[in-house]
PDB file of N, CA and C in Angstrom:
ATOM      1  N   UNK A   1    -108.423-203.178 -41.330  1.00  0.00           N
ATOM      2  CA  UNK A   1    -109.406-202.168 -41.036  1.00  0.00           C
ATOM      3  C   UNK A   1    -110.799-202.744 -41.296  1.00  0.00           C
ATOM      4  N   UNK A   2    -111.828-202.676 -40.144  1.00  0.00           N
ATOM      5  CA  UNK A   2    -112.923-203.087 -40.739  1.00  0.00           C
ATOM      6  C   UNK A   2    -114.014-202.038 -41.712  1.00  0.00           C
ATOM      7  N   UNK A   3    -114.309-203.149 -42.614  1.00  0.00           N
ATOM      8  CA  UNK A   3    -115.059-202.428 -43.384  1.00  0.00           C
ATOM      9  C   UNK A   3    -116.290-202.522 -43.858  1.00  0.00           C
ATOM     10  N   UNK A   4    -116.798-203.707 -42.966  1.00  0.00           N
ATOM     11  CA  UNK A   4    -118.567-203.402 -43.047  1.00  0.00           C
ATOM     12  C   UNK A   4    -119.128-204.533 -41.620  1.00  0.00           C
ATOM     13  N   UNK A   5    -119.745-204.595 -41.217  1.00  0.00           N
ATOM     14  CA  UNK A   5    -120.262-205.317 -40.446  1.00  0.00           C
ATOM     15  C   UNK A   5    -122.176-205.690 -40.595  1.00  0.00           C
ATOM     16  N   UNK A   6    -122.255-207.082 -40.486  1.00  0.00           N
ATOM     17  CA  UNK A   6    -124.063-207.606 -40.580  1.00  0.00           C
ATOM     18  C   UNK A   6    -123.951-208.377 -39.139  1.00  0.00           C
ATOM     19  N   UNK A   7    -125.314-208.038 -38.973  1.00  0.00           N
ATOM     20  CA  UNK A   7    -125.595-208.706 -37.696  1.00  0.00           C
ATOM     21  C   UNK A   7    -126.830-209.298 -37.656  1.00  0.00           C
ATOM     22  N   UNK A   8    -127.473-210.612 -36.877  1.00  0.00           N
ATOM     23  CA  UNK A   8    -128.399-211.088 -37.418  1.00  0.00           C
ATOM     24  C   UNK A   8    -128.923-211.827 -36.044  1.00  0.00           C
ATOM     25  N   UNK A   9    -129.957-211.412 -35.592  1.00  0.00           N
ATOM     26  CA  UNK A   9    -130.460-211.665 -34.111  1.00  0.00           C
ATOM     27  C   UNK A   9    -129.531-211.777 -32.843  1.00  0.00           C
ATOM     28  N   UNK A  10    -128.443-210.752 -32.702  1.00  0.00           N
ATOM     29  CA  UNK A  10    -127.753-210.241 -31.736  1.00  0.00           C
ATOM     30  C   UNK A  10    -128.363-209.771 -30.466  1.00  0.00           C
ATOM     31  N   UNK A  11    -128.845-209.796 -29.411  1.00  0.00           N
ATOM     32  CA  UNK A  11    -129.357-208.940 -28.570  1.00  0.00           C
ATOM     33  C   UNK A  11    -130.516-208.385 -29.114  1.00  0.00           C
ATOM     34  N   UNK A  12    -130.784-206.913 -29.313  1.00  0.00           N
ATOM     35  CA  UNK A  12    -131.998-206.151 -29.309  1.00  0.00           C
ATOM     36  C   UNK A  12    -132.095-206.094 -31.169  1.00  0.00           C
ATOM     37  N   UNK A  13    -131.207-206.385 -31.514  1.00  0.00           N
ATOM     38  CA  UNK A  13    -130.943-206.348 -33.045  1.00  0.00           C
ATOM     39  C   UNK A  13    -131.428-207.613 -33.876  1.00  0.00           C
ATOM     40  N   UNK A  14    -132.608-207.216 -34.718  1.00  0.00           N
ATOM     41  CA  UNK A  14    -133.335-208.358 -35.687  1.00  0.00           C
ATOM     42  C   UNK A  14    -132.429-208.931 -36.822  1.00  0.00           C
ATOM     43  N   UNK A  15    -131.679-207.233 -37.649  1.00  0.00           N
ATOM     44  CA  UNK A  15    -131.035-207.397 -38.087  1.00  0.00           C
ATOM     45  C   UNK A  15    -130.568-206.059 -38.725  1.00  0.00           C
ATOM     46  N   UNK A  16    -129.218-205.691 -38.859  1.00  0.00           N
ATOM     47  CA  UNK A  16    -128.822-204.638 -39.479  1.00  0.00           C
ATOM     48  C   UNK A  16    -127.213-204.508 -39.856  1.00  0.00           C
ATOM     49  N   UNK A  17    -126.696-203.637 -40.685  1.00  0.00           N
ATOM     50  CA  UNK A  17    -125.790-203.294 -41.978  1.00  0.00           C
ATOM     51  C   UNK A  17    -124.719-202.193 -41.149  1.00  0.00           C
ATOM     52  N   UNK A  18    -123.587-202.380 -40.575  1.00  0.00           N
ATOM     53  CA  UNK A  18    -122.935-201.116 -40.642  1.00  0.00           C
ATOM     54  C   UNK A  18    -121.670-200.982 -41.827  1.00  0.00           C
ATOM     55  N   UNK A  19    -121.785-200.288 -42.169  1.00  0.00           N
ATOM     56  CA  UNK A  19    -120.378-199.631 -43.014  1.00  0.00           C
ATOM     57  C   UNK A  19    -119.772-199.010 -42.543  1.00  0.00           C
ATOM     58  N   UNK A  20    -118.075-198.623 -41.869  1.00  0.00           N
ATOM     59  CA  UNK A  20    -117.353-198.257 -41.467  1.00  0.00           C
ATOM     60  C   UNK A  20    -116.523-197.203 -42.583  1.00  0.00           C
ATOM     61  N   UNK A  21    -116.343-195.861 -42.911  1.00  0.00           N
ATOM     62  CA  UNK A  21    -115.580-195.344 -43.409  1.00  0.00           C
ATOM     63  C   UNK A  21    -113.866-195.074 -42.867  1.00  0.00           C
ATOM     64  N   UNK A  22    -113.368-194.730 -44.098  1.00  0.00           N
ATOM     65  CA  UNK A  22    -111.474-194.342 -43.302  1.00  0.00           C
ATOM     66  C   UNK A  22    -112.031-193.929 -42.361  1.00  0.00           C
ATOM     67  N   UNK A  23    -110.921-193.663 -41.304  1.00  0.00           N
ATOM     68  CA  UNK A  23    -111.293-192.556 -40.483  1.00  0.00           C
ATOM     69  C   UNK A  23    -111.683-193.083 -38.917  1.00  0.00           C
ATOM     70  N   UNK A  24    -112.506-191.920 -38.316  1.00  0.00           N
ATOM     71  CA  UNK A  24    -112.886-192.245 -37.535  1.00  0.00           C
ATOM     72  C   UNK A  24    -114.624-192.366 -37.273  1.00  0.00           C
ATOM     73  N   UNK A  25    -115.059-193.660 -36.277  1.00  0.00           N
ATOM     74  CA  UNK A  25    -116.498-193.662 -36.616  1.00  0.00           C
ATOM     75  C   UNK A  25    -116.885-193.850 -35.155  1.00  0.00           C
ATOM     76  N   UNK A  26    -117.925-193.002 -35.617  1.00  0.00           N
ATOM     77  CA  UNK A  26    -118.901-192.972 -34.121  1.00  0.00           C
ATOM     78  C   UNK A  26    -120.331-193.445 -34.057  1.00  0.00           C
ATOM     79  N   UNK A  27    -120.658-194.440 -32.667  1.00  0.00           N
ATOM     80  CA  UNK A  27    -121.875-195.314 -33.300  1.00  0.00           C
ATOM     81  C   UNK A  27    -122.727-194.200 -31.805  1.00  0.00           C
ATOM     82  N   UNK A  28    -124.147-193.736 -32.425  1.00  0.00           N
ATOM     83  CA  UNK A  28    -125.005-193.231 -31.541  1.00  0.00           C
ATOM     84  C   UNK A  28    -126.501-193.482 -31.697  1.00  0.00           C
ATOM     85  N   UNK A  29    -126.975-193.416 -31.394  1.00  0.00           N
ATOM     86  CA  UNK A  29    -128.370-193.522 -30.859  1.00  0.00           C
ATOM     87  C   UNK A  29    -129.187-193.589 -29.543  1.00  0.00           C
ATOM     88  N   UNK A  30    -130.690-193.952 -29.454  1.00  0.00           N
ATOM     89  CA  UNK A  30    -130.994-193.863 -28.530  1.00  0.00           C
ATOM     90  C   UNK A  30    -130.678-194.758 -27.616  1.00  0.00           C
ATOM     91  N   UNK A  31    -131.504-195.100 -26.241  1.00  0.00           N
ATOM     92  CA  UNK A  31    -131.406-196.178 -25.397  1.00  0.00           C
ATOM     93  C   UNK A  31    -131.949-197.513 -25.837  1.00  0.00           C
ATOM     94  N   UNK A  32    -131.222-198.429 -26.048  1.00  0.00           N
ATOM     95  CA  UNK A  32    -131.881-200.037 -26.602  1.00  0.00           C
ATOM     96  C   UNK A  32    -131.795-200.099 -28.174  1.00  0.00           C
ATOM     97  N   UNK A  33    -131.099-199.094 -28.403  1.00  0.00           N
ATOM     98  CA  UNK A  33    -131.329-198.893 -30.107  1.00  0.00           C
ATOM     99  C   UNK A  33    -130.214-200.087 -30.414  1.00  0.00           C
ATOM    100  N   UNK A  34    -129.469-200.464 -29.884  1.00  0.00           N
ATOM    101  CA  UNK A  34    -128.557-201.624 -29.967  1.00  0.00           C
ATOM    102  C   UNK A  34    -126.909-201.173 -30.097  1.00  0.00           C
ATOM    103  N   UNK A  35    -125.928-200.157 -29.772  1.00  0.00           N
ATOM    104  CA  UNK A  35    -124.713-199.588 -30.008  1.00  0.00           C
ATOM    105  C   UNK A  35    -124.485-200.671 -29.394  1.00  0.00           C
ATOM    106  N   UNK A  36    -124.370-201.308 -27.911  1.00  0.00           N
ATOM    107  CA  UNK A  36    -123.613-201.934 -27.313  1.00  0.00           C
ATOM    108  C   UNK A  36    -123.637-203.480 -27.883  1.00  0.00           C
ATOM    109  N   UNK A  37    -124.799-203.835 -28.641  1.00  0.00           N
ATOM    110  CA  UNK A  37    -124.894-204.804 -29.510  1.00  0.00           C
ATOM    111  C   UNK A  37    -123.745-204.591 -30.760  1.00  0.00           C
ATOM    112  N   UNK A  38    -123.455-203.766 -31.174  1.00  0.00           N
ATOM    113  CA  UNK A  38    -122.588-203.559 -32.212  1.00  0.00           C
ATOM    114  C   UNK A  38    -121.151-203.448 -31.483  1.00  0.00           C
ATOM    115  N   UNK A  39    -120.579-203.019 -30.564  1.00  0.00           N
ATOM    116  CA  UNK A  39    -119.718-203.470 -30.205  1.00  0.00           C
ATOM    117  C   UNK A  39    -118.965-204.665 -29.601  1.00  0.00           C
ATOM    118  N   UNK A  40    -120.453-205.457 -28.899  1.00  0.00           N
ATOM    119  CA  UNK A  40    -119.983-206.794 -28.563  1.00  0.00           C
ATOM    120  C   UNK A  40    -119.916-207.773 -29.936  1.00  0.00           C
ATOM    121  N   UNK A  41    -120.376-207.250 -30.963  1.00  0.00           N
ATOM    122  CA  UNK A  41    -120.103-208.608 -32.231  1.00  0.00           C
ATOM    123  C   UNK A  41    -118.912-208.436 -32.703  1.00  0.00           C
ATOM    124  N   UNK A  42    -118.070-206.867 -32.858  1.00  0.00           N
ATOM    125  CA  UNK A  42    -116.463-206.659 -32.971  1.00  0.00           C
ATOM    126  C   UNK A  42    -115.768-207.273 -32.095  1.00  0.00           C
ATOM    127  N   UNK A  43    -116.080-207.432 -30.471  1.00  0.00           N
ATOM    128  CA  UNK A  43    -115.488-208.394 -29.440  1.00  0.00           C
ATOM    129  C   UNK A  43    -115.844-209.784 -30.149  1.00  0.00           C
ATOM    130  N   UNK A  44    -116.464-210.055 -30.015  1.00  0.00           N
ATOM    131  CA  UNK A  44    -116.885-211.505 -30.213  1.00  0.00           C
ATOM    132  C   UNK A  44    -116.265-212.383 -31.874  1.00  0.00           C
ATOM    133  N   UNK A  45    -116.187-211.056 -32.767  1.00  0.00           N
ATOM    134  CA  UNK A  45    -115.363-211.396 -33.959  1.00  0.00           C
ATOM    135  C   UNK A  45    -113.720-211.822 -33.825  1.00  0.00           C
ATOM    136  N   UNK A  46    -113.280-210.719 -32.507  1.00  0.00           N
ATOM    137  CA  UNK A  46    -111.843-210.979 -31.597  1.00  0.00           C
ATOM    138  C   UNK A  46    -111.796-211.676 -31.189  1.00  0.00           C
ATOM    139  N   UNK A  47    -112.738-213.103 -31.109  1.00  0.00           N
ATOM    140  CA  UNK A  47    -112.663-213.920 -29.954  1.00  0.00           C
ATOM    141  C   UNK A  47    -113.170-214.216 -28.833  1.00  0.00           C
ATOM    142  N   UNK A  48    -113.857-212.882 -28.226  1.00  0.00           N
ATOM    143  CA  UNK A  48    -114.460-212.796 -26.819  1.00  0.00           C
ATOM    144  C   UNK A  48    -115.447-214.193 -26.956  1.00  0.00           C
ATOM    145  N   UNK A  49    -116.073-214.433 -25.532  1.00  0.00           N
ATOM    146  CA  UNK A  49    -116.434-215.922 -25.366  1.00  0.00           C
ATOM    147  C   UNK A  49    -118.118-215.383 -25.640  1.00  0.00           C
ATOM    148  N   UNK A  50    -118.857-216.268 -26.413  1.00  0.00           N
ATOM    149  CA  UNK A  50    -120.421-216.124 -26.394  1.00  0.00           C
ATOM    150  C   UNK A  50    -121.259-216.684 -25.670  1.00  0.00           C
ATOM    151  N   UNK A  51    -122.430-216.340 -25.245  1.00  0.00           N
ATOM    152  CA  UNK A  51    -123.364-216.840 -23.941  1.00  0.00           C
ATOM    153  C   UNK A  51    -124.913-216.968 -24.825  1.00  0.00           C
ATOM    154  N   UNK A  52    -125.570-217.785 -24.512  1.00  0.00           N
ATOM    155  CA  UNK A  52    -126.818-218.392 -24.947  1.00  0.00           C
ATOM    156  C   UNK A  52    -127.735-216.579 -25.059  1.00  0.00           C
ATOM    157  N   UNK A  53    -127.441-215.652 -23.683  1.00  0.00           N
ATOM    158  CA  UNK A  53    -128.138-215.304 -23.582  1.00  0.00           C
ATOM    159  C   UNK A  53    -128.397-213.675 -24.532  1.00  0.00           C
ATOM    160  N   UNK A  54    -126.905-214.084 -25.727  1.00  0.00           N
ATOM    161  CA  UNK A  54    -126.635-212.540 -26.462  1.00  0.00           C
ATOM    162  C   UNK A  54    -127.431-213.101 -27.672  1.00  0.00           C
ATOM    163  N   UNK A  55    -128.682-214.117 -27.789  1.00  0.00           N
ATOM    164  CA  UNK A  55    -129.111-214.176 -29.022  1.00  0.00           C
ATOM    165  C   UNK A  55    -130.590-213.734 -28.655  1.00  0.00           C
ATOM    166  N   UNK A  56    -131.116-213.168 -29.658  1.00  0.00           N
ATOM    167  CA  UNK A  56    -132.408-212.562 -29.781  1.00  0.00           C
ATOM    168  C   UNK A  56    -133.361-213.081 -29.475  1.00  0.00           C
ATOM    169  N   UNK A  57    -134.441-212.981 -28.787  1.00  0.00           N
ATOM    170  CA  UNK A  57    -135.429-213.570 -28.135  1.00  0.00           C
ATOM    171  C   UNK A  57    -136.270-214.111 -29.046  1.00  0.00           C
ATOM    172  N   UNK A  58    -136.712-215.423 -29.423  1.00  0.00           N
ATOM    173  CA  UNK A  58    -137.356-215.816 -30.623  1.00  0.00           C
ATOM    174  C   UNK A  58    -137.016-216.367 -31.820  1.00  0.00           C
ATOM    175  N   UNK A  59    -134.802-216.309 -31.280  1.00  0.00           N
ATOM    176  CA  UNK A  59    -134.013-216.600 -32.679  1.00  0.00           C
ATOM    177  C   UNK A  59    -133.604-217.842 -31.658  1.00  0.00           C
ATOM    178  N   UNK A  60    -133.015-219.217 -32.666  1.00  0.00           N
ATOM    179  CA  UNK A  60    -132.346-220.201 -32.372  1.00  0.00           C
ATOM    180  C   UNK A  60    -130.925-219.995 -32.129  1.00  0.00           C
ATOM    181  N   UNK A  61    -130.489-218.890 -33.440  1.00  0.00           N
ATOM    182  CA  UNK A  61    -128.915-218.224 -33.297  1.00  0.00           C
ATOM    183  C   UNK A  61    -128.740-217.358 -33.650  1.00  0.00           C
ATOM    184  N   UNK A  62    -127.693-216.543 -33.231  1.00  0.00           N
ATOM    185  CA  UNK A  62    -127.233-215.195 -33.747  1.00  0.00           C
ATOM    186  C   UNK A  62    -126.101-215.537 -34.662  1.00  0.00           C
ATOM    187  N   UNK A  63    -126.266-214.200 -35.641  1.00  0.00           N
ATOM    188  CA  UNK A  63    -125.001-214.329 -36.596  1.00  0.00           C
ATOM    189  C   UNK A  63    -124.589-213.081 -37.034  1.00  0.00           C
ATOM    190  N   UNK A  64    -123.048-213.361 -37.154  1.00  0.00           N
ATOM    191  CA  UNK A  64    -121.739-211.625 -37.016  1.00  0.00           C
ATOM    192  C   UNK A  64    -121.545-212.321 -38.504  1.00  0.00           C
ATOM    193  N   UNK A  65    -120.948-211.042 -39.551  1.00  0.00           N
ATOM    194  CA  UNK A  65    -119.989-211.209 -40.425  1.00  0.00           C
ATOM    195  C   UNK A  65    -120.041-209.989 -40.494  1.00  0.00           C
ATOM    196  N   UNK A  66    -117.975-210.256 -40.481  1.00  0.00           N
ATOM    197  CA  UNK A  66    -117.671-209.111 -40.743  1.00  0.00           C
ATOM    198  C   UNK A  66    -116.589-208.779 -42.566  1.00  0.00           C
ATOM    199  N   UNK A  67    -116.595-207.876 -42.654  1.00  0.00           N
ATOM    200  CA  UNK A  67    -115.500-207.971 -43.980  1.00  0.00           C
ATOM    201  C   UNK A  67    -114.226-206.930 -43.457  1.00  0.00           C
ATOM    202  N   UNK A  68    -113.270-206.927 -43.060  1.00  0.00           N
ATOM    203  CA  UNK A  68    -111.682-206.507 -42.731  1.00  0.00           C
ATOM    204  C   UNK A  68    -110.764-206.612 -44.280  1.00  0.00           C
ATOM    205  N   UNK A  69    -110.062-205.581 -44.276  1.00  0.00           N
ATOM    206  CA  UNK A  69    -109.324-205.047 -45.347  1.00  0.00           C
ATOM    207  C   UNK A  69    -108.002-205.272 -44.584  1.00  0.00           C
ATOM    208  N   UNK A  70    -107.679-206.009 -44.930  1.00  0.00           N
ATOM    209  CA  UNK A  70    -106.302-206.876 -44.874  1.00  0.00           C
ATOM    210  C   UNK A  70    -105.259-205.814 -45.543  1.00  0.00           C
ATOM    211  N   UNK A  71    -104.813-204.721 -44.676  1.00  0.00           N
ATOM    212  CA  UNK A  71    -103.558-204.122 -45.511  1.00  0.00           C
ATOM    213  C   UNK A  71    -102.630-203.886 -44.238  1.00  0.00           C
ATOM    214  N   UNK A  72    -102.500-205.007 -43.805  1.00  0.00           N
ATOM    215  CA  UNK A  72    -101.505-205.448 -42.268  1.00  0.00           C
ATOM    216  C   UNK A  72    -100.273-206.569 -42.853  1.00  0.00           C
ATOM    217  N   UNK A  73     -98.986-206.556 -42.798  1.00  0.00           N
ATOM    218  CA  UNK A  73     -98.113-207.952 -43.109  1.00  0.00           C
ATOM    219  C   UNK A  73     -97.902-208.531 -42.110  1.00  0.00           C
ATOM    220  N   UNK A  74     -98.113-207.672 -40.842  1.00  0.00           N
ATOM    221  CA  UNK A  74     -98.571-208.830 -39.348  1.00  0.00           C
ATOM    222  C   UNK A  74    -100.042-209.777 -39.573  1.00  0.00           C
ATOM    223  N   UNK A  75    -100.692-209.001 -39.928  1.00  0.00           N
ATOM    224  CA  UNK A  75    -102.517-209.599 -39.625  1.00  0.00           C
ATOM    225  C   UNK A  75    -102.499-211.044 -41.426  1.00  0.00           C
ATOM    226  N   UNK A  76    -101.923-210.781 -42.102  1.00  0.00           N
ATOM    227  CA  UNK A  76    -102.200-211.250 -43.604  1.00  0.00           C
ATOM    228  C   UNK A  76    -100.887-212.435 -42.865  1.00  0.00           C
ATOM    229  N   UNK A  77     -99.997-212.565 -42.214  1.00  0.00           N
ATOM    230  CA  UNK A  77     -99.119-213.555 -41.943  1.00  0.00           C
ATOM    231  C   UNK A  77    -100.192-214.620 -40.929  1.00  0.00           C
ATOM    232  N   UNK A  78    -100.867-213.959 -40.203  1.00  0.00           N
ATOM    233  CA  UNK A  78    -100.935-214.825 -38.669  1.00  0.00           C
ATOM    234  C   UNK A  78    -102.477-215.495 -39.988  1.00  0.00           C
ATOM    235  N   UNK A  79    -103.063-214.744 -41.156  1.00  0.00           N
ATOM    236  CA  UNK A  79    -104.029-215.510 -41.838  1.00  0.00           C
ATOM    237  C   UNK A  79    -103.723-216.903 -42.290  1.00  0.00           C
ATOM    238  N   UNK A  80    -102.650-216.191 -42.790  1.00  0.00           N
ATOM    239  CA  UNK A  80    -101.285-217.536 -43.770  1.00  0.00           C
ATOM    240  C   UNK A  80    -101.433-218.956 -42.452  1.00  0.00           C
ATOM    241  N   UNK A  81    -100.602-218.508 -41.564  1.00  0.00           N
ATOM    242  CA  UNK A  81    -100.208-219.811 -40.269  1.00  0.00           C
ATOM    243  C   UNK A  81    -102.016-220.345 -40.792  1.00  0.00           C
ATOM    244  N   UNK A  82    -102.645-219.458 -40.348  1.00  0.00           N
ATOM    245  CA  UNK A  82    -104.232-220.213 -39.970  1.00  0.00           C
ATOM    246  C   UNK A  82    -104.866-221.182 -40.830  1.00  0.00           C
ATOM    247  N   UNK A  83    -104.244-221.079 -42.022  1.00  0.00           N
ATOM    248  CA  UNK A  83    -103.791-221.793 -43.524  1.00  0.00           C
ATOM    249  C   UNK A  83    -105.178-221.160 -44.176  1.00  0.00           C
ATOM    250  N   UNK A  84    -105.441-219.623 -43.912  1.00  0.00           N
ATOM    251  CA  UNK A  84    -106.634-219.377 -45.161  1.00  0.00           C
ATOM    252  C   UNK A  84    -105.517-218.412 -46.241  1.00  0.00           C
ATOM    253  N   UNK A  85    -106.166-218.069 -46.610  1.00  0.00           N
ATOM    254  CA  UNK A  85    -105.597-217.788 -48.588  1.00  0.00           C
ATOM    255  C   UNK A  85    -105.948-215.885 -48.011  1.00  0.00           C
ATOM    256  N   UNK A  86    -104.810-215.617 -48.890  1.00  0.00           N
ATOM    257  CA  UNK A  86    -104.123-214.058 -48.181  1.00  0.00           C
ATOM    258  C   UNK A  86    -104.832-213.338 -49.413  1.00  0.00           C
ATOM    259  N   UNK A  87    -105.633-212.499 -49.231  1.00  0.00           N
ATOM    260  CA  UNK A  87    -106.253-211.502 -50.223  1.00  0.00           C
ATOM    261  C   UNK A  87    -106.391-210.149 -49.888  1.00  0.00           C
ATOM    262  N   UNK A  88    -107.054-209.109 -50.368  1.00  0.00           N
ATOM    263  CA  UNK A  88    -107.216-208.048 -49.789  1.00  0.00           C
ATOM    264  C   UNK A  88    -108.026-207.711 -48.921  1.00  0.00           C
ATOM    265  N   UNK A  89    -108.896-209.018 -49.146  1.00  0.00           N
ATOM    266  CA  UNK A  89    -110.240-208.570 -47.878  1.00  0.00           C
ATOM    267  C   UNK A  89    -110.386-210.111 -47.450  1.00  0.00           C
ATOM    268  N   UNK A  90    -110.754-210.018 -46.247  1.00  0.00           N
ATOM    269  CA  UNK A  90    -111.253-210.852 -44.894  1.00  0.00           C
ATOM    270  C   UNK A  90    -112.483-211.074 -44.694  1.00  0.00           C
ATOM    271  N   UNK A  91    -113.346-211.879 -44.686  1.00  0.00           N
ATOM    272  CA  UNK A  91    -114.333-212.021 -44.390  1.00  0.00           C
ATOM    273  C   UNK A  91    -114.374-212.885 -43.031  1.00  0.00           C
ATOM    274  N   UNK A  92    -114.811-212.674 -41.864  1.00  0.00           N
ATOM    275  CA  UNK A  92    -115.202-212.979 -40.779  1.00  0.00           C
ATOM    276  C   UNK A  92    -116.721-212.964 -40.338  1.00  0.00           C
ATOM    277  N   UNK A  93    -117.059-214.233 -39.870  1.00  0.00           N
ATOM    278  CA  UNK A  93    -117.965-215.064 -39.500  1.00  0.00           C
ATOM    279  C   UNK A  93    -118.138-216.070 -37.991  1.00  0.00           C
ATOM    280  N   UNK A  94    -119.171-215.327 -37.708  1.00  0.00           N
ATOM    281  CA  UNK A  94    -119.223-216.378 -36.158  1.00  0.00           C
ATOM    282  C   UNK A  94    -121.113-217.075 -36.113  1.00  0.00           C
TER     283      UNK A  94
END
């Protein structure tokens, strides 16, 4: 489950903090306020492929970390194969 997300010259985003509660979460705001920026760094944490042109105008690079609560024995196995060290929380980084 994710449980916090930073983002750091993403698209329209300089930089900002989400926290995810149980449950269910809903991201809103205005137009350009950056939602679709916050969903492409959860893609892009999955893997999706990155393009020169999702980093911030004025930045050299963009940067995702995320922190995931590892309470999966599918998701904490496929960590194991990847040979990182099985804990309760995940930290993810691109």
């Amino acid at each position: 489950m994710w449980q916090s997300l930073h983002l750091r010259s993403l698209g329209v985003i300089a930089e900002a903090e989400v926290e995810f509660g149980p449950g269910f979460t809903v991201i809103t705001g205005e137009t350009g306020a950056g939602k679709t920026m916050v969903v492409t760094a959860l893609a892009l944490l999955r893997g999706q492929r990155a393009n020169a042109s999702m980093i911030r105008r004025g930045s050299d690079q963009a940067r995702i970390e995320a922190s995931v609560l590892l309470n999966d024995a599918e998701l904490a196995e496929l960590v194991k194969e990847a040979g990182g060290e099985v804990d309760e929380e995940l930290i993810l980084a691109r």
